[in-house]
ModelCIF file with pLDDT and N, C-alpha, C, O atoms, coordinates in Angstrom:
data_MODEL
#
_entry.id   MODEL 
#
_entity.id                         1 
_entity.type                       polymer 
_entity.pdbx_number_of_molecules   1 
#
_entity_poly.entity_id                      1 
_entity_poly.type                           'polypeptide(L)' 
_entity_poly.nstd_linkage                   no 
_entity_poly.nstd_monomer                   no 
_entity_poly.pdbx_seq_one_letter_code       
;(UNK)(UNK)(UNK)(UNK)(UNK)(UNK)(UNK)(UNK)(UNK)(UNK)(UNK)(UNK)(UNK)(UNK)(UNK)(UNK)
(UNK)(UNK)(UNK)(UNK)(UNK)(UNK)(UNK)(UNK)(UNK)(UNK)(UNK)(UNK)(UNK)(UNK)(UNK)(UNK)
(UNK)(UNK)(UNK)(UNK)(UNK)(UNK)(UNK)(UNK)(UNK)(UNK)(UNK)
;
_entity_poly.pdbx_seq_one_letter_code_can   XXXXXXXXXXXXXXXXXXXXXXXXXXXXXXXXXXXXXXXXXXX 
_entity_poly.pdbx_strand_id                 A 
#
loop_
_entity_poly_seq.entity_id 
_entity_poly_seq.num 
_entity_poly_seq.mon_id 
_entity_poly_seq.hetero 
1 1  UNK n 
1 2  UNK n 
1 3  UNK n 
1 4  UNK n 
1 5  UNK n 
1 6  UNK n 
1 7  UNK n 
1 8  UNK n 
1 9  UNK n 
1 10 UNK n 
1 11 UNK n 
1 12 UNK n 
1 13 UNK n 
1 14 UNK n 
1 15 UNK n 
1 16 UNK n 
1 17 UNK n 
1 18 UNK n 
1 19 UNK n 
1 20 UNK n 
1 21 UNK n 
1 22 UNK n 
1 23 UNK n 
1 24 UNK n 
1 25 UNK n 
1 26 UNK n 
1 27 UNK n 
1 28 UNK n 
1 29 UNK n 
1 30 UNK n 
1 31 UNK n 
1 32 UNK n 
1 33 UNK n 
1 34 UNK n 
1 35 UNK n 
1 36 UNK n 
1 37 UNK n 
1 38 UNK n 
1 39 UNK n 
1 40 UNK n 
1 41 UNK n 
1 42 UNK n 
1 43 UNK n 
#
_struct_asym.id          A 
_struct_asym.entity_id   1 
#
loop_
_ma_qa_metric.id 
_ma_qa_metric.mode 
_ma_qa_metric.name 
_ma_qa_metric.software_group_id 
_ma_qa_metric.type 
1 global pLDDT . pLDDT 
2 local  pLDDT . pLDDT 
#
_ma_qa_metric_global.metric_id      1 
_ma_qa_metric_global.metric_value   93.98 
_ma_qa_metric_global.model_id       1 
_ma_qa_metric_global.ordinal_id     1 
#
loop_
_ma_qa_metric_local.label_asym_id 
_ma_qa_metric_local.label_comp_id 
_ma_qa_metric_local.label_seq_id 
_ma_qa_metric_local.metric_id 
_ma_qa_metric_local.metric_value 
_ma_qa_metric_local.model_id 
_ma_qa_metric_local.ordinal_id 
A UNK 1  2 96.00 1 1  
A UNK 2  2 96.00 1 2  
A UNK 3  2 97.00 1 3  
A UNK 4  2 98.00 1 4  
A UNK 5  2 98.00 1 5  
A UNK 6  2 97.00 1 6  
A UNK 7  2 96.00 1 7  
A UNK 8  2 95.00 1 8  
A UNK 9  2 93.00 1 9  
A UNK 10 2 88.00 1 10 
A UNK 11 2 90.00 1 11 
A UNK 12 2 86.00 1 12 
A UNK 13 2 87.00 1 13 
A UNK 14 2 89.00 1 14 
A UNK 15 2 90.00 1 15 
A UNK 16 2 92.00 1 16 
A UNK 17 2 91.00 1 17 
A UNK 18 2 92.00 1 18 
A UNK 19 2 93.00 1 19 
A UNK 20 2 92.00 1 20 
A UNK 21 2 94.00 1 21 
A UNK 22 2 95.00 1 22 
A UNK 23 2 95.00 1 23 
A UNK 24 2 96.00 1 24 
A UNK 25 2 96.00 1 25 
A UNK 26 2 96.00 1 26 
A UNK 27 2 95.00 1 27 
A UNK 28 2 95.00 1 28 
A UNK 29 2 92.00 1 29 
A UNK 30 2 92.00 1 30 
A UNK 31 2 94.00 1 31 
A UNK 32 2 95.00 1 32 
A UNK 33 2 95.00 1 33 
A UNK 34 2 93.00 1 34 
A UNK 35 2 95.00 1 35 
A UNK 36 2 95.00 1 36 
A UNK 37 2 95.00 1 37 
A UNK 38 2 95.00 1 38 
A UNK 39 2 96.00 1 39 
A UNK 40 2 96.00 1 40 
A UNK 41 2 96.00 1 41 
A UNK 42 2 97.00 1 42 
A UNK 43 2 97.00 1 43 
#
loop_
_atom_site.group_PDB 
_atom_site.id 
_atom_site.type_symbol 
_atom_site.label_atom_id 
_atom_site.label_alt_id 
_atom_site.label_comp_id 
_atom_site.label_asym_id 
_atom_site.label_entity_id 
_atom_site.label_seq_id 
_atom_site.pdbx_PDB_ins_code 
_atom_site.Cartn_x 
_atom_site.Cartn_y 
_atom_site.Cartn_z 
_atom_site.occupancy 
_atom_site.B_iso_or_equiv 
_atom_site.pdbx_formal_charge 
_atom_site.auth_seq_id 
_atom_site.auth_comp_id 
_atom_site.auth_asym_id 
_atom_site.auth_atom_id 
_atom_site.pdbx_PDB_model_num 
ATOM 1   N N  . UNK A 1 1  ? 114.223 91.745  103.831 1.00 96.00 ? 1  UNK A N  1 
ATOM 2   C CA . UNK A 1 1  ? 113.470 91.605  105.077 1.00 96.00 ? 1  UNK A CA 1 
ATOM 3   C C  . UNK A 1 1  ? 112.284 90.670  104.915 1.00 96.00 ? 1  UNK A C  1 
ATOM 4   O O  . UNK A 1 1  ? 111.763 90.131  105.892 1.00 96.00 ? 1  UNK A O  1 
ATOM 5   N N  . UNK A 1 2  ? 111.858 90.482  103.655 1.00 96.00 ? 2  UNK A N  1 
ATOM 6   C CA . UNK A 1 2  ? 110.566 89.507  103.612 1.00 96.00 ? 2  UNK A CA 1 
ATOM 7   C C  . UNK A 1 2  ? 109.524 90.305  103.499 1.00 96.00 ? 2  UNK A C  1 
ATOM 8   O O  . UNK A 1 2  ? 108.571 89.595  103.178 1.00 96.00 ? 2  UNK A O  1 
ATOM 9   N N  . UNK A 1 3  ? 109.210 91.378  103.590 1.00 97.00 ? 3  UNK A N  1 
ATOM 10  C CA . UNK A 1 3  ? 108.251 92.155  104.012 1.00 97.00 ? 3  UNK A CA 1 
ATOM 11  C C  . UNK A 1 3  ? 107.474 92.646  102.874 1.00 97.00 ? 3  UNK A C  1 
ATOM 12  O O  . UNK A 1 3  ? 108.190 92.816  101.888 1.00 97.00 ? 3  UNK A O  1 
ATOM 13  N N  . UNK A 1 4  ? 106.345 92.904  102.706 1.00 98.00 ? 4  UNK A N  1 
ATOM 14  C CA . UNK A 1 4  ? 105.767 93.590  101.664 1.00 98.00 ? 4  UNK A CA 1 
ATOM 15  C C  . UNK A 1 4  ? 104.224 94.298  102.295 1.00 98.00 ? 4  UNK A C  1 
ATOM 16  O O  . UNK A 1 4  ? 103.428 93.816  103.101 1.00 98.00 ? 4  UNK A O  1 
ATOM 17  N N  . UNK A 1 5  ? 104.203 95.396  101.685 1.00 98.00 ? 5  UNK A N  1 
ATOM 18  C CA . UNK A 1 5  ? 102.862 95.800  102.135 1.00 98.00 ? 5  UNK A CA 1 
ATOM 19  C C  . UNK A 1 5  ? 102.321 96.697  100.695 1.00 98.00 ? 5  UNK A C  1 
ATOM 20  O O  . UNK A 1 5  ? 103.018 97.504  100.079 1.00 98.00 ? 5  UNK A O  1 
ATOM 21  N N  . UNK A 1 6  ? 100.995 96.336  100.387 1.00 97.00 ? 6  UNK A N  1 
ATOM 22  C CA . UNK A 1 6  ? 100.305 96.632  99.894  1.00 97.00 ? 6  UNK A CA 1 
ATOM 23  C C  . UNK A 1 6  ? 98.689  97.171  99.892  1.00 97.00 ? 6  UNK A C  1 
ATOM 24  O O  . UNK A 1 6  ? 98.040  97.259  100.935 1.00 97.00 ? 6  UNK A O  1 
ATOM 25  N N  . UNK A 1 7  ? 98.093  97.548  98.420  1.00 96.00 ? 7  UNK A N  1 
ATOM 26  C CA . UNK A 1 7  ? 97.133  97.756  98.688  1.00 96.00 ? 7  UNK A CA 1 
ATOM 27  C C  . UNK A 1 7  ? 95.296  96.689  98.523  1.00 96.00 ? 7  UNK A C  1 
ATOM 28  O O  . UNK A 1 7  ? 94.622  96.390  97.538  1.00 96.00 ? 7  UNK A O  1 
ATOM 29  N N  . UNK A 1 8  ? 95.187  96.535  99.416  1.00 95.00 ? 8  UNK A N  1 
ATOM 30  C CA . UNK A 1 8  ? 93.872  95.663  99.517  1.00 95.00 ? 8  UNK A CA 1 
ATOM 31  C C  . UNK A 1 8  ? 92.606  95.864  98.669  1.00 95.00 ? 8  UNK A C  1 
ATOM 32  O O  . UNK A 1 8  ? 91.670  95.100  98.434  1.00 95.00 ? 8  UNK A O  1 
ATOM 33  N N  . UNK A 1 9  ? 92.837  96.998  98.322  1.00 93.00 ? 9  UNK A N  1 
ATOM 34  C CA . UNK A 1 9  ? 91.247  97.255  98.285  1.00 93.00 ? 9  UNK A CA 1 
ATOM 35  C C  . UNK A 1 9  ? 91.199  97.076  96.398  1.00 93.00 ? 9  UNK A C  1 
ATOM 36  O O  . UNK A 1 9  ? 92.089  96.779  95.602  1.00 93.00 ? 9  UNK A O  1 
ATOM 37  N N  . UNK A 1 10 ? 89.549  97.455  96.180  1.00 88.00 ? 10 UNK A N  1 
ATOM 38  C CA . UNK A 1 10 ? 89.508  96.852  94.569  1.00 88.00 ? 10 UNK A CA 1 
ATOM 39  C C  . UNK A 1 10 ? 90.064  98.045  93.791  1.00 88.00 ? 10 UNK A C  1 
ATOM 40  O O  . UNK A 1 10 ? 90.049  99.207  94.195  1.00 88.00 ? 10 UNK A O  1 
ATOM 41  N N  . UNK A 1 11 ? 90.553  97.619  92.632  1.00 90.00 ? 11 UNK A N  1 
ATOM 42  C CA . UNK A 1 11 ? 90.085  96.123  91.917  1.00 90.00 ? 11 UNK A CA 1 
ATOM 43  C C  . UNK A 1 11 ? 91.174  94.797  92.498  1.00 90.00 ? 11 UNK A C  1 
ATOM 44  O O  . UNK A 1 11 ? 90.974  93.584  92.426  1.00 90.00 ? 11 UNK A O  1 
ATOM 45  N N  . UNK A 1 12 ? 91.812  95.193  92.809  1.00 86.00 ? 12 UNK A N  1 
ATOM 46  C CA . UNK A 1 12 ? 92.782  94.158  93.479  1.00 86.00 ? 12 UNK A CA 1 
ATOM 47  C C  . UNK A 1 12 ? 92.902  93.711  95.163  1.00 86.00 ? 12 UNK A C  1 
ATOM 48  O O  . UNK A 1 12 ? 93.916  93.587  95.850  1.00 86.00 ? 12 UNK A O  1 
ATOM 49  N N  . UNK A 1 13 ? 91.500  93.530  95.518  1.00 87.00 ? 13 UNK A N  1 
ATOM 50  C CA . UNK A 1 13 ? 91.122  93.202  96.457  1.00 87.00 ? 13 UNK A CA 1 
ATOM 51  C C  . UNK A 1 13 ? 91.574  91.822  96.982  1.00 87.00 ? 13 UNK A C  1 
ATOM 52  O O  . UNK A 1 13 ? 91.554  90.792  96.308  1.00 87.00 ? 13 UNK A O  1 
ATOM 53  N N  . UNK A 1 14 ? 92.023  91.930  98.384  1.00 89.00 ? 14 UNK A N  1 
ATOM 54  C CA . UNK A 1 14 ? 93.504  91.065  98.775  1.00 89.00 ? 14 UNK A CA 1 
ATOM 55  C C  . UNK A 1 14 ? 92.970  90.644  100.482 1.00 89.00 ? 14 UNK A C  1 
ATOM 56  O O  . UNK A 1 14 ? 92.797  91.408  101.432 1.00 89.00 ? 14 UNK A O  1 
ATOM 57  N N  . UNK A 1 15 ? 92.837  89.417  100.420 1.00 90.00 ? 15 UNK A N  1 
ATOM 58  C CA . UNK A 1 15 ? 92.379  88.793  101.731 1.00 90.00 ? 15 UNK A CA 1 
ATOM 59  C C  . UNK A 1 15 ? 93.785  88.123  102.700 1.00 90.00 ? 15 UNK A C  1 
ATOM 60  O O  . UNK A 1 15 ? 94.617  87.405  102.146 1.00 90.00 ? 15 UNK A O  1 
ATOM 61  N N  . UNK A 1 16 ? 93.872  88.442  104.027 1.00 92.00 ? 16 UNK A N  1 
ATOM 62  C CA . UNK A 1 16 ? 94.649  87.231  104.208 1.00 92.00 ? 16 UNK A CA 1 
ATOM 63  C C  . UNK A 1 16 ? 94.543  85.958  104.376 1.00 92.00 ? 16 UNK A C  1 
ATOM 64  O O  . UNK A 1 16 ? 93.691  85.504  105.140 1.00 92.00 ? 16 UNK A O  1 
ATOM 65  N N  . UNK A 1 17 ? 95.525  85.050  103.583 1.00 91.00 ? 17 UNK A N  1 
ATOM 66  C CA . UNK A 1 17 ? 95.464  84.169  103.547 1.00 91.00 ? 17 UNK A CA 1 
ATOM 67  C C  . UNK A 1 17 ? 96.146  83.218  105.213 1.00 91.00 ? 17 UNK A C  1 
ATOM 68  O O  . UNK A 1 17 ? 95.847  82.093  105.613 1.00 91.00 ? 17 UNK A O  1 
ATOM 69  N N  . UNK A 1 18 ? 96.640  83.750  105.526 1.00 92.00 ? 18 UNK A N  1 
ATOM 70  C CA . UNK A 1 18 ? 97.642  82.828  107.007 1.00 92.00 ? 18 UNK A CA 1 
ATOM 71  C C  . UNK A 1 18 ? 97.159  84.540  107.961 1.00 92.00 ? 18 UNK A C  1 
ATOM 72  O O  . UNK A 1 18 ? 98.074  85.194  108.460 1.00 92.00 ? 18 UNK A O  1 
ATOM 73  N N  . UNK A 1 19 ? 96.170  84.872  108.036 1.00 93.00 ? 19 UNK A N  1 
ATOM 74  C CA . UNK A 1 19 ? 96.218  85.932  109.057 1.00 93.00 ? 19 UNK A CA 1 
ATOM 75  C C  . UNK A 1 19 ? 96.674  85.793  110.584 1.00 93.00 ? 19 UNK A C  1 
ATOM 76  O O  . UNK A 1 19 ? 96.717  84.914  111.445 1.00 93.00 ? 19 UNK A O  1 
ATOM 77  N N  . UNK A 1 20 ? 97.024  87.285  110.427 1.00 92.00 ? 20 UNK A N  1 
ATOM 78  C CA . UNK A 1 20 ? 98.414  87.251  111.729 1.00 92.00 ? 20 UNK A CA 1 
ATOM 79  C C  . UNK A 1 20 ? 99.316  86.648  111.812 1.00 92.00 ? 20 UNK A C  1 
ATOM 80  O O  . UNK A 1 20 ? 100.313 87.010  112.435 1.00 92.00 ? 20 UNK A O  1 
ATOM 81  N N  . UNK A 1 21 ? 99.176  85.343  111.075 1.00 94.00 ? 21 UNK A N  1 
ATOM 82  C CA . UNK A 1 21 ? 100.724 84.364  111.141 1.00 94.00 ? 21 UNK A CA 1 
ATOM 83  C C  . UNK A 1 21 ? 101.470 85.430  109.955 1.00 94.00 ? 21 UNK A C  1 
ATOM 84  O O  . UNK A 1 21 ? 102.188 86.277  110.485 1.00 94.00 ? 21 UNK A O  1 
ATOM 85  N N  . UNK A 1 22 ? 101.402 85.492  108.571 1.00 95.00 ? 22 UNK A N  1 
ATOM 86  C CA . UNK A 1 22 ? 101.729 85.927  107.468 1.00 95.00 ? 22 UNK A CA 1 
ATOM 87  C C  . UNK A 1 22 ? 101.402 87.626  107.413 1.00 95.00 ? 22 UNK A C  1 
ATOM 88  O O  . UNK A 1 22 ? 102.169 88.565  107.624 1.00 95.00 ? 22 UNK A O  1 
ATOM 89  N N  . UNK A 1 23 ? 100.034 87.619  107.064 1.00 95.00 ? 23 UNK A N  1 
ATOM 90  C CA . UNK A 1 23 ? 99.077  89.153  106.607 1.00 95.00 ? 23 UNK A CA 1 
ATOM 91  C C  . UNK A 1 23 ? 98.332  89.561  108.164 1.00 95.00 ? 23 UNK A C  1 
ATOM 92  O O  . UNK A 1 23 ? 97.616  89.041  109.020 1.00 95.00 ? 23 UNK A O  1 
ATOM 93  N N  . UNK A 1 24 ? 99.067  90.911  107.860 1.00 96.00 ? 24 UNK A N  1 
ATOM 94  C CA . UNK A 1 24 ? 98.588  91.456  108.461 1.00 96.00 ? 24 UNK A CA 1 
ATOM 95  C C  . UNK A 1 24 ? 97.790  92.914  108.124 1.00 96.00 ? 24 UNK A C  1 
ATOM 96  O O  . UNK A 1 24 ? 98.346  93.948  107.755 1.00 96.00 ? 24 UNK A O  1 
ATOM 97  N N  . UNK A 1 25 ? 96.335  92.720  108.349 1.00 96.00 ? 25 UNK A N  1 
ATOM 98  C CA . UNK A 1 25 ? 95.236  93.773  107.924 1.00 96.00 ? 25 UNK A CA 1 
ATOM 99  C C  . UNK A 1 25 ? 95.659  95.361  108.678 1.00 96.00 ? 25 UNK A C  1 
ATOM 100 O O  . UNK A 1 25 ? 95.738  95.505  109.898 1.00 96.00 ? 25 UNK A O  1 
ATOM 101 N N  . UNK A 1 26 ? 95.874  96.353  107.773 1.00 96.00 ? 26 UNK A N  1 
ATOM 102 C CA . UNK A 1 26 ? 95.732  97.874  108.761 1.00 96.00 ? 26 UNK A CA 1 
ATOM 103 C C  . UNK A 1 26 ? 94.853  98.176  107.796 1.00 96.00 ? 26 UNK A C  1 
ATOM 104 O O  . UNK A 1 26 ? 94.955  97.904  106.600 1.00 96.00 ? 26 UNK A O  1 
ATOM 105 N N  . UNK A 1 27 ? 93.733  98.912  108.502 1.00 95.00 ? 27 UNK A N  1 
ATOM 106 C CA . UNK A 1 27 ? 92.544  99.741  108.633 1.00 95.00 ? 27 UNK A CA 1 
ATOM 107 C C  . UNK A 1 27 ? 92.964  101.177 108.651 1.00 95.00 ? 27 UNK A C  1 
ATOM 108 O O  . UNK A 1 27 ? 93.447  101.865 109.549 1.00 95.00 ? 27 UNK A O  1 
ATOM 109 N N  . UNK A 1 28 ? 92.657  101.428 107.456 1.00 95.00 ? 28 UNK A N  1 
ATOM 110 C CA . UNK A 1 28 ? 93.089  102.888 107.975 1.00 95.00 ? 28 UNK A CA 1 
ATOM 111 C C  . UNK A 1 28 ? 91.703  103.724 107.538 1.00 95.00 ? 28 UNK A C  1 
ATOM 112 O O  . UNK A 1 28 ? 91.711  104.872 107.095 1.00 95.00 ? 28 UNK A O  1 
ATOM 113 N N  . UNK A 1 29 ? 90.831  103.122 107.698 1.00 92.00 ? 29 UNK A N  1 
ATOM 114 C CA . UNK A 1 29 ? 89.189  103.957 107.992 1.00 92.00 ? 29 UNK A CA 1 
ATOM 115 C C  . UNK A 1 29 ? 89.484  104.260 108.664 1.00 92.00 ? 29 UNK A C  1 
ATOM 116 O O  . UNK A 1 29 ? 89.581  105.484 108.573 1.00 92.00 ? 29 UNK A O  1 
ATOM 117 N N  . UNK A 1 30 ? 89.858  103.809 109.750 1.00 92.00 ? 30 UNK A N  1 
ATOM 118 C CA . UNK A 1 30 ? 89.540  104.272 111.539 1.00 92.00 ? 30 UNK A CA 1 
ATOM 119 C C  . UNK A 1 30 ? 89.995  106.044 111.116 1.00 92.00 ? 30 UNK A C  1 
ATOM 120 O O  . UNK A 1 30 ? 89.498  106.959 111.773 1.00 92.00 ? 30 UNK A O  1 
ATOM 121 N N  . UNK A 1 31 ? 90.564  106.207 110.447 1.00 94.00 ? 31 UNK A N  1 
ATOM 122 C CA . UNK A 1 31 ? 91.122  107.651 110.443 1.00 94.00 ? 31 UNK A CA 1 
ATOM 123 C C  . UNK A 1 31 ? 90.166  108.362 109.720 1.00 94.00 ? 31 UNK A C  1 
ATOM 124 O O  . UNK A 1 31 ? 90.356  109.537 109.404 1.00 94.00 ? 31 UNK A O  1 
ATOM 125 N N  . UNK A 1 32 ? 89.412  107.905 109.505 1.00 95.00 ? 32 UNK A N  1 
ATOM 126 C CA . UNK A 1 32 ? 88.095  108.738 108.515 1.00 95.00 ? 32 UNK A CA 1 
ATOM 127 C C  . UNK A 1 32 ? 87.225  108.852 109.523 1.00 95.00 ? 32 UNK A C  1 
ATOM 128 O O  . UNK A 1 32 ? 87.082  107.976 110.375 1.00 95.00 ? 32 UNK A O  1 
ATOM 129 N N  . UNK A 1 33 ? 86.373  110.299 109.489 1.00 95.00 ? 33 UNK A N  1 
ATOM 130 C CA . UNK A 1 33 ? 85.875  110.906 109.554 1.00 95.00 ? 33 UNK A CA 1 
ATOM 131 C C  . UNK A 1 33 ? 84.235  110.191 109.016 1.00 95.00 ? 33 UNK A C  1 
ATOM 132 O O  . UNK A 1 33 ? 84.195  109.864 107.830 1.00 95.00 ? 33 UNK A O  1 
ATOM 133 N N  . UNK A 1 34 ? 83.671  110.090 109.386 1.00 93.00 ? 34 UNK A N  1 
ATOM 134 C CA . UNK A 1 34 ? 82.215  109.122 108.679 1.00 93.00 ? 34 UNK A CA 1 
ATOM 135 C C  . UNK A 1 34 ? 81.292  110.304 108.487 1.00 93.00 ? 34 UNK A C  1 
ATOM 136 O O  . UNK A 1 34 ? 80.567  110.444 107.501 1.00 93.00 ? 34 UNK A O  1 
ATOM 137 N N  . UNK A 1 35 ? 81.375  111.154 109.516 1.00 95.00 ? 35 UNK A N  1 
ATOM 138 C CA . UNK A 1 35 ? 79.992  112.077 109.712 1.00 95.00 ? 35 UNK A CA 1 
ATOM 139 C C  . UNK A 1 35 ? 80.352  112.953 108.436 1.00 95.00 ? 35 UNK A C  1 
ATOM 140 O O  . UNK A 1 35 ? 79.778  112.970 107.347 1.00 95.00 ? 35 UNK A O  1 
ATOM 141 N N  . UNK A 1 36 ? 81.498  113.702 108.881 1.00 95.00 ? 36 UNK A N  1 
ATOM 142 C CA . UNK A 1 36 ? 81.544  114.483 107.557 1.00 95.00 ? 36 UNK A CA 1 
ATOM 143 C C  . UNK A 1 36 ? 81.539  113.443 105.783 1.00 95.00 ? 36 UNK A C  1 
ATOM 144 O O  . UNK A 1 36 ? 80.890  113.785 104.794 1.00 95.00 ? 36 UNK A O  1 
ATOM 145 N N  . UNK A 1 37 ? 82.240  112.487 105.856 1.00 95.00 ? 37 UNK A N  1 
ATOM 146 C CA . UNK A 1 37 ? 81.839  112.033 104.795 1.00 95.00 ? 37 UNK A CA 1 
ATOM 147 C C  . UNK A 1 37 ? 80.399  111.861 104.108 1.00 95.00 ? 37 UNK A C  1 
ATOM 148 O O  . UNK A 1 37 ? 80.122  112.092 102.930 1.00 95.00 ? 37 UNK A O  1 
ATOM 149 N N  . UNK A 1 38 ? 79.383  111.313 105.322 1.00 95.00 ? 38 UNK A N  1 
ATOM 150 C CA . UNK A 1 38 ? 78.317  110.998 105.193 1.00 95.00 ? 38 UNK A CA 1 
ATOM 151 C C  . UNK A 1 38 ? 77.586  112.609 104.658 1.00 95.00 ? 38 UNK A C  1 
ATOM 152 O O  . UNK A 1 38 ? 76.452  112.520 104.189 1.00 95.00 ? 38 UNK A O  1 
ATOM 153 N N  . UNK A 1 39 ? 78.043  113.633 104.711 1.00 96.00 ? 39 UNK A N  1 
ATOM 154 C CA . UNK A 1 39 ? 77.112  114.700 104.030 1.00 96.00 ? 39 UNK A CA 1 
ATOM 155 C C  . UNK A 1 39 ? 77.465  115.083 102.756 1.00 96.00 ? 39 UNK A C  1 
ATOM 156 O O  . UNK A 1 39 ? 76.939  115.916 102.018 1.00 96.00 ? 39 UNK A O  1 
ATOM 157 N N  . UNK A 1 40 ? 78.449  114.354 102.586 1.00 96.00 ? 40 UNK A N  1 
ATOM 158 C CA . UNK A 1 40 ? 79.276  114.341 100.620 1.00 96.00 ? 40 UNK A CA 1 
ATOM 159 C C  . UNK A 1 40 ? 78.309  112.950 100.402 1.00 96.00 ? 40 UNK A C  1 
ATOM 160 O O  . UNK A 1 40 ? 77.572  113.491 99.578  1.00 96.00 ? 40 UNK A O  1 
ATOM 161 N N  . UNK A 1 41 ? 77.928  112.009 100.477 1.00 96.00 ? 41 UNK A N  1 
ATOM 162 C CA . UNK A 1 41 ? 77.464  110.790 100.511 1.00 96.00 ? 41 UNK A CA 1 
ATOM 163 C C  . UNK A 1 41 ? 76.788  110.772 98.800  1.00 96.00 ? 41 UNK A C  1 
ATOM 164 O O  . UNK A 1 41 ? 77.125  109.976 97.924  1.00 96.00 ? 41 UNK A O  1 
ATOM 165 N N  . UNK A 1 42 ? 76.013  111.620 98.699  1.00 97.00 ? 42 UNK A N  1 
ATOM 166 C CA . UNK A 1 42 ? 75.664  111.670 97.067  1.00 97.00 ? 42 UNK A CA 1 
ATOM 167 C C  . UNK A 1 42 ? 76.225  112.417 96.008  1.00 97.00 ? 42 UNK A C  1 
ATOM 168 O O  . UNK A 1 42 ? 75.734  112.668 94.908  1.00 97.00 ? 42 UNK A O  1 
ATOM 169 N N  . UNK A 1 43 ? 77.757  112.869 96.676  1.00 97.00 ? 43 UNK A N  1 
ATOM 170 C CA . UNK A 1 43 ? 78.631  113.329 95.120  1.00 97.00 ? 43 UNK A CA 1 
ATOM 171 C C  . UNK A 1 43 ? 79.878  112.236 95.114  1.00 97.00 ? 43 UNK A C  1 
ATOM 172 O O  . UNK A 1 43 ? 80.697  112.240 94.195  1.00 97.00 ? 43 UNK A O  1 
#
C-alpha cells in the first residue's frame, strides 16, 4: 500500500518533509487530559 506510520516523537523525532502531500501529522495530545496531568507535573 505505500503506507507507513510511525512514531515522531524523541529520540527519533520526525518532521514532515512534503506535508499533507506525503506526511501526515496525528496528534494524539488532543486526547490528553492537561488539567489532570498538570497536578502529576513534578513526578
Amino acid at each position: 500500500l505505500s503506507v507507513a506510520v510511525l512514531d515522531g516523537t524523541a529520540p527519533h523525532i520526525t518532521d514532515p518533509v512534503y506535508p499533507g502531500v506525503t506526511e501526515h501529522t496525528v496528534n494524539l495530545e488532543e486526547a490528553l487530559d492537561c488539567e489532570a496531568l498538570t497536578k502529576k507535573r513534578e513526578e
